[in-house]
Protein backbone atom coordinates (compact mmCIF):
# COMPACT_ATOMS: atom_id res chain seq x y z
CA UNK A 1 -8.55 -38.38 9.97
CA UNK A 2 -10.88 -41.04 8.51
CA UNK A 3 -11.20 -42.97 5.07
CA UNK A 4 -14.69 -42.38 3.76
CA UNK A 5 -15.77 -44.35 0.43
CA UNK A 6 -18.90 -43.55 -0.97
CA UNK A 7 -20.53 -45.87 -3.45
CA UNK A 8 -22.38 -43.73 -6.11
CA UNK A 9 -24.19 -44.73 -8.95
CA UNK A 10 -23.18 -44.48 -12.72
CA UNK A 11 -22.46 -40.62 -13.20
CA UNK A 12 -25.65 -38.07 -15.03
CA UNK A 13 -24.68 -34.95 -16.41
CA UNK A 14 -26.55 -32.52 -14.37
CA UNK A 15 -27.80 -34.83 -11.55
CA UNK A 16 -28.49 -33.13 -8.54
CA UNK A 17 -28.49 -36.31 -6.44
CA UNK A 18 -24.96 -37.00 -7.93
CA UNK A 19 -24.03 -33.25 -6.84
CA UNK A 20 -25.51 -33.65 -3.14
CA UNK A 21 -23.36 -36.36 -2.67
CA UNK A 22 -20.26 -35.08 -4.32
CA UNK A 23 -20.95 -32.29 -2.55
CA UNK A 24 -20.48 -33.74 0.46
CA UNK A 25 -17.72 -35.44 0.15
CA UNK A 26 -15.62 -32.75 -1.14
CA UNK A 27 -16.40 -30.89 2.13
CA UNK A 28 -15.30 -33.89 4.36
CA UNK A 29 -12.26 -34.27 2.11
CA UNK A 30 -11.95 -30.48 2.45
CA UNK A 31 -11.61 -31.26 6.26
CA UNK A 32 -8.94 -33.17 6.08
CA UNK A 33 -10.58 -36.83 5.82
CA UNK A 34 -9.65 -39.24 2.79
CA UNK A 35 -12.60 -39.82 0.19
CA UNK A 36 -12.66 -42.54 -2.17
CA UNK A 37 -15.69 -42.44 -4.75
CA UNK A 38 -16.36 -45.88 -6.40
CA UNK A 39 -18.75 -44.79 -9.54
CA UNK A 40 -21.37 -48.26 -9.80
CA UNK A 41 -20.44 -49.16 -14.03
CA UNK A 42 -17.59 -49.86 -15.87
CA UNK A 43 -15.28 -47.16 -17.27
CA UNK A 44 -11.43 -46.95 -17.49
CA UNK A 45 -10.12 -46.44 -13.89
CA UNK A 46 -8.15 -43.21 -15.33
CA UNK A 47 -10.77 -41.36 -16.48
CA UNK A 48 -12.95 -41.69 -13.10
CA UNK A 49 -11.29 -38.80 -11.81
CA UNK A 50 -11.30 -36.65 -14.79
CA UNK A 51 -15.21 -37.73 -15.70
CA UNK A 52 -16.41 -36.58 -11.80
CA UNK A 53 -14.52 -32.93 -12.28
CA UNK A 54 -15.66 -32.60 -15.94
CA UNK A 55 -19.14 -33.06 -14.90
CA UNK A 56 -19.31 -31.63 -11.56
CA UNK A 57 -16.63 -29.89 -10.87
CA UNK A 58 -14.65 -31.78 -7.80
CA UNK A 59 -11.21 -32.88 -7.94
CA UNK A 60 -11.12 -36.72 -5.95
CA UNK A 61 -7.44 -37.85 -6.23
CA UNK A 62 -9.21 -41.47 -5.74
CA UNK A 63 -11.75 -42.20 -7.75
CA UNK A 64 -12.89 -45.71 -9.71
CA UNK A 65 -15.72 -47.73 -11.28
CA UNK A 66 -17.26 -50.53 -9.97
CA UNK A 67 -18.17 -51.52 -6.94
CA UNK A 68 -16.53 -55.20 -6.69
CA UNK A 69 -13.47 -54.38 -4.92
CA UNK A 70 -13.78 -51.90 -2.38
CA UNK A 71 -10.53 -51.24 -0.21
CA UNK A 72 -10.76 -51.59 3.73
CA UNK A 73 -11.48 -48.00 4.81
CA UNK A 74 -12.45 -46.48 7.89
CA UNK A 75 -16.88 -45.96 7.00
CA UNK A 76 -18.54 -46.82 3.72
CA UNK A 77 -21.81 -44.89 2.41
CA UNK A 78 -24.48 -46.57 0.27
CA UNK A 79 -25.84 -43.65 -1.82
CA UNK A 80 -28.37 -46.11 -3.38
CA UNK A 81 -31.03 -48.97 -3.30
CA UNK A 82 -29.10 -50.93 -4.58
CA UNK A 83 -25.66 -50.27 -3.08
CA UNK A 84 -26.98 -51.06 0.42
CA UNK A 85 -26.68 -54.59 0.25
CA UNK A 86 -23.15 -54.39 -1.02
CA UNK A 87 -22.57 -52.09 1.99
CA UNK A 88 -23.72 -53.93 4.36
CA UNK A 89 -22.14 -57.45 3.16
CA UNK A 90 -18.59 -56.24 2.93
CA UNK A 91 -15.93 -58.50 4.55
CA UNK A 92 -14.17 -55.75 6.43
CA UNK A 93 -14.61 -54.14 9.86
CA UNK A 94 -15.76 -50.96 9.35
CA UNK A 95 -18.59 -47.94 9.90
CA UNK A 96 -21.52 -48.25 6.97
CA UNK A 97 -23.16 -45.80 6.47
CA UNK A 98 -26.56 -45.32 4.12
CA UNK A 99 -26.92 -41.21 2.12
CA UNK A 100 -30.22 -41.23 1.69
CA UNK A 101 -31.80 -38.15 -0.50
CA UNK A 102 -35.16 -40.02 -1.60
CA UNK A 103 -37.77 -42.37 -0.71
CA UNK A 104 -36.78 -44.47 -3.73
CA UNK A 105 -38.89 -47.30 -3.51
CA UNK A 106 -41.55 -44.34 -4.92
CA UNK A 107 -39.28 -44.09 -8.33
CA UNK A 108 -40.77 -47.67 -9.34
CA UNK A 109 -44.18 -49.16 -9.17
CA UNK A 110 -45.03 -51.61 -6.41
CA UNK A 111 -43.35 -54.59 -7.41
CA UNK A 112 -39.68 -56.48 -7.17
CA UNK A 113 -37.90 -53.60 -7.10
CA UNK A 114 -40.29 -51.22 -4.97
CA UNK A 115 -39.71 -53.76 -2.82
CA UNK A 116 -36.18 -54.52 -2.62
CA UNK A 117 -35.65 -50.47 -2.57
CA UNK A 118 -37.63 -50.35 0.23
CA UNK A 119 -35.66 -53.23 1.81
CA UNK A 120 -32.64 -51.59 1.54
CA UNK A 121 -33.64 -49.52 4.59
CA UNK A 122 -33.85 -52.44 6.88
CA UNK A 123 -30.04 -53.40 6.63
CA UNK A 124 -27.74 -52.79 9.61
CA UNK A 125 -26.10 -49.32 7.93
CA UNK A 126 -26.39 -45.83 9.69
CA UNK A 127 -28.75 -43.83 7.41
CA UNK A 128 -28.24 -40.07 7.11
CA UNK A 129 -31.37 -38.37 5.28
CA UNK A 130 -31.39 -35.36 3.60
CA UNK A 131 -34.17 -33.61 5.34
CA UNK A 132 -36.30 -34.16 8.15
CA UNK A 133 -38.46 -36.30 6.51
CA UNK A 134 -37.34 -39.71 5.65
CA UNK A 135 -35.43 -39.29 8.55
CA UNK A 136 -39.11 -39.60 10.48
CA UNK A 137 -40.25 -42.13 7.59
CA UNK A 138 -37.23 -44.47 8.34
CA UNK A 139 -37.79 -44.06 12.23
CA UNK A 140 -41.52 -44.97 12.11
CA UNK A 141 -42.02 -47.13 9.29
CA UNK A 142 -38.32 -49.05 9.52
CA UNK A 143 -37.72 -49.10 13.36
CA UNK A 144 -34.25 -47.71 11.87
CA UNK A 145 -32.53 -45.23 14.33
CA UNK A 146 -31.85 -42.15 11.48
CA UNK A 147 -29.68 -38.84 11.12
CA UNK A 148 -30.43 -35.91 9.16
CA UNK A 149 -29.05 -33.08 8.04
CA UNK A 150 -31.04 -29.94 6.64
CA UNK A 151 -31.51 -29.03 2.70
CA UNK A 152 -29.76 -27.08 1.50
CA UNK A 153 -28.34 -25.15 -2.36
CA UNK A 154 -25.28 -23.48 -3.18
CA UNK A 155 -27.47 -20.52 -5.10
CA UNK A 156 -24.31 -20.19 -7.95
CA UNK A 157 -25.45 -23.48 -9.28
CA UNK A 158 -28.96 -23.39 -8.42
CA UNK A 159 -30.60 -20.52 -9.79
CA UNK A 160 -32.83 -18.64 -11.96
CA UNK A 161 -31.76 -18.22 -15.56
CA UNK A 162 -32.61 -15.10 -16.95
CA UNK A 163 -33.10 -16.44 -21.36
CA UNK A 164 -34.85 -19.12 -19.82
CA UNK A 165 -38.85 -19.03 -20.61
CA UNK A 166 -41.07 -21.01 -18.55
């Protein structure tokens, strides 16, 4: 089976982009493949493991922070902007791969980094979208050949509380 690392950034209680991912990667490793999670920050490398199954609930045997010395593995994933370019430089032959959930270029105003998010969709990595959608924006705005794979919620986590008011 493969090696899959995924480059993730710094972990948020409660982030459902974090989850997605996570999410994901726990089902591959489920399958049989090997993940590796490198969490973008500093932290002490024996509580990366710990930290991701405190707040989310997944067990990854391998698990670090930073992103400055990724191990030769069999397909990397950029999870965001700003990961891409560190995806697509590394020094090792392998598949790269881009996890895209959200236009992000939209989470700044135009500028620097509207732009450079919205670069990050023009390097030479394999993007997988959640959703049909920026799978069709990366096609016809980006020229970028795009996967996608359908929405989806595990209803246990995401749910209505009942002594919740709106």
């Amino acid at each position: 089976m493969a090696s899959i690392a995924w480059l993730i950034p710094g972990l948020i209680a409660g982030s459902g982009g974090h989850r997605t991912i996570l999410q994901h990667a726990d089902a591959l490793n489920k399958h049989g493949h090997r993940c590796v999670i490198y969490i973008g920050g500093v932290g002490k490398q024996a509580e990366a493991t710990a930290a991701i199954k405190q707040l989310f609930g997944y067990d990854f045997e391998h698990a670090y922070f930073g992103w400055d010395h990724i191990q030769p593995v069999d397909m990397v994933f950029a999870t965001i902007w700003h990961s891409a370019a560190i995806v697509s430089a590394l020094p090792f032959p392998c598949k790269k791969g881009y996890f895209v959930q959200d236009y992000e270029a939209m989470f700044s105003a135009m500028g620097d980094i509207y732009l450079l998010a919205e670069n990050s969709y023009r390097y030479d990595l394999t993007p997988i979208t959640i959703g049909r959608w920026l799978k069709h924006v990366l096609e016809t705005q980006f020229d970028t050949p795009a996967h996608n794979i359908d929405f989806g919620a595990d209803t246990t986590i995401y749910r209505p509380l009942p002594d919740i008011k709106k």
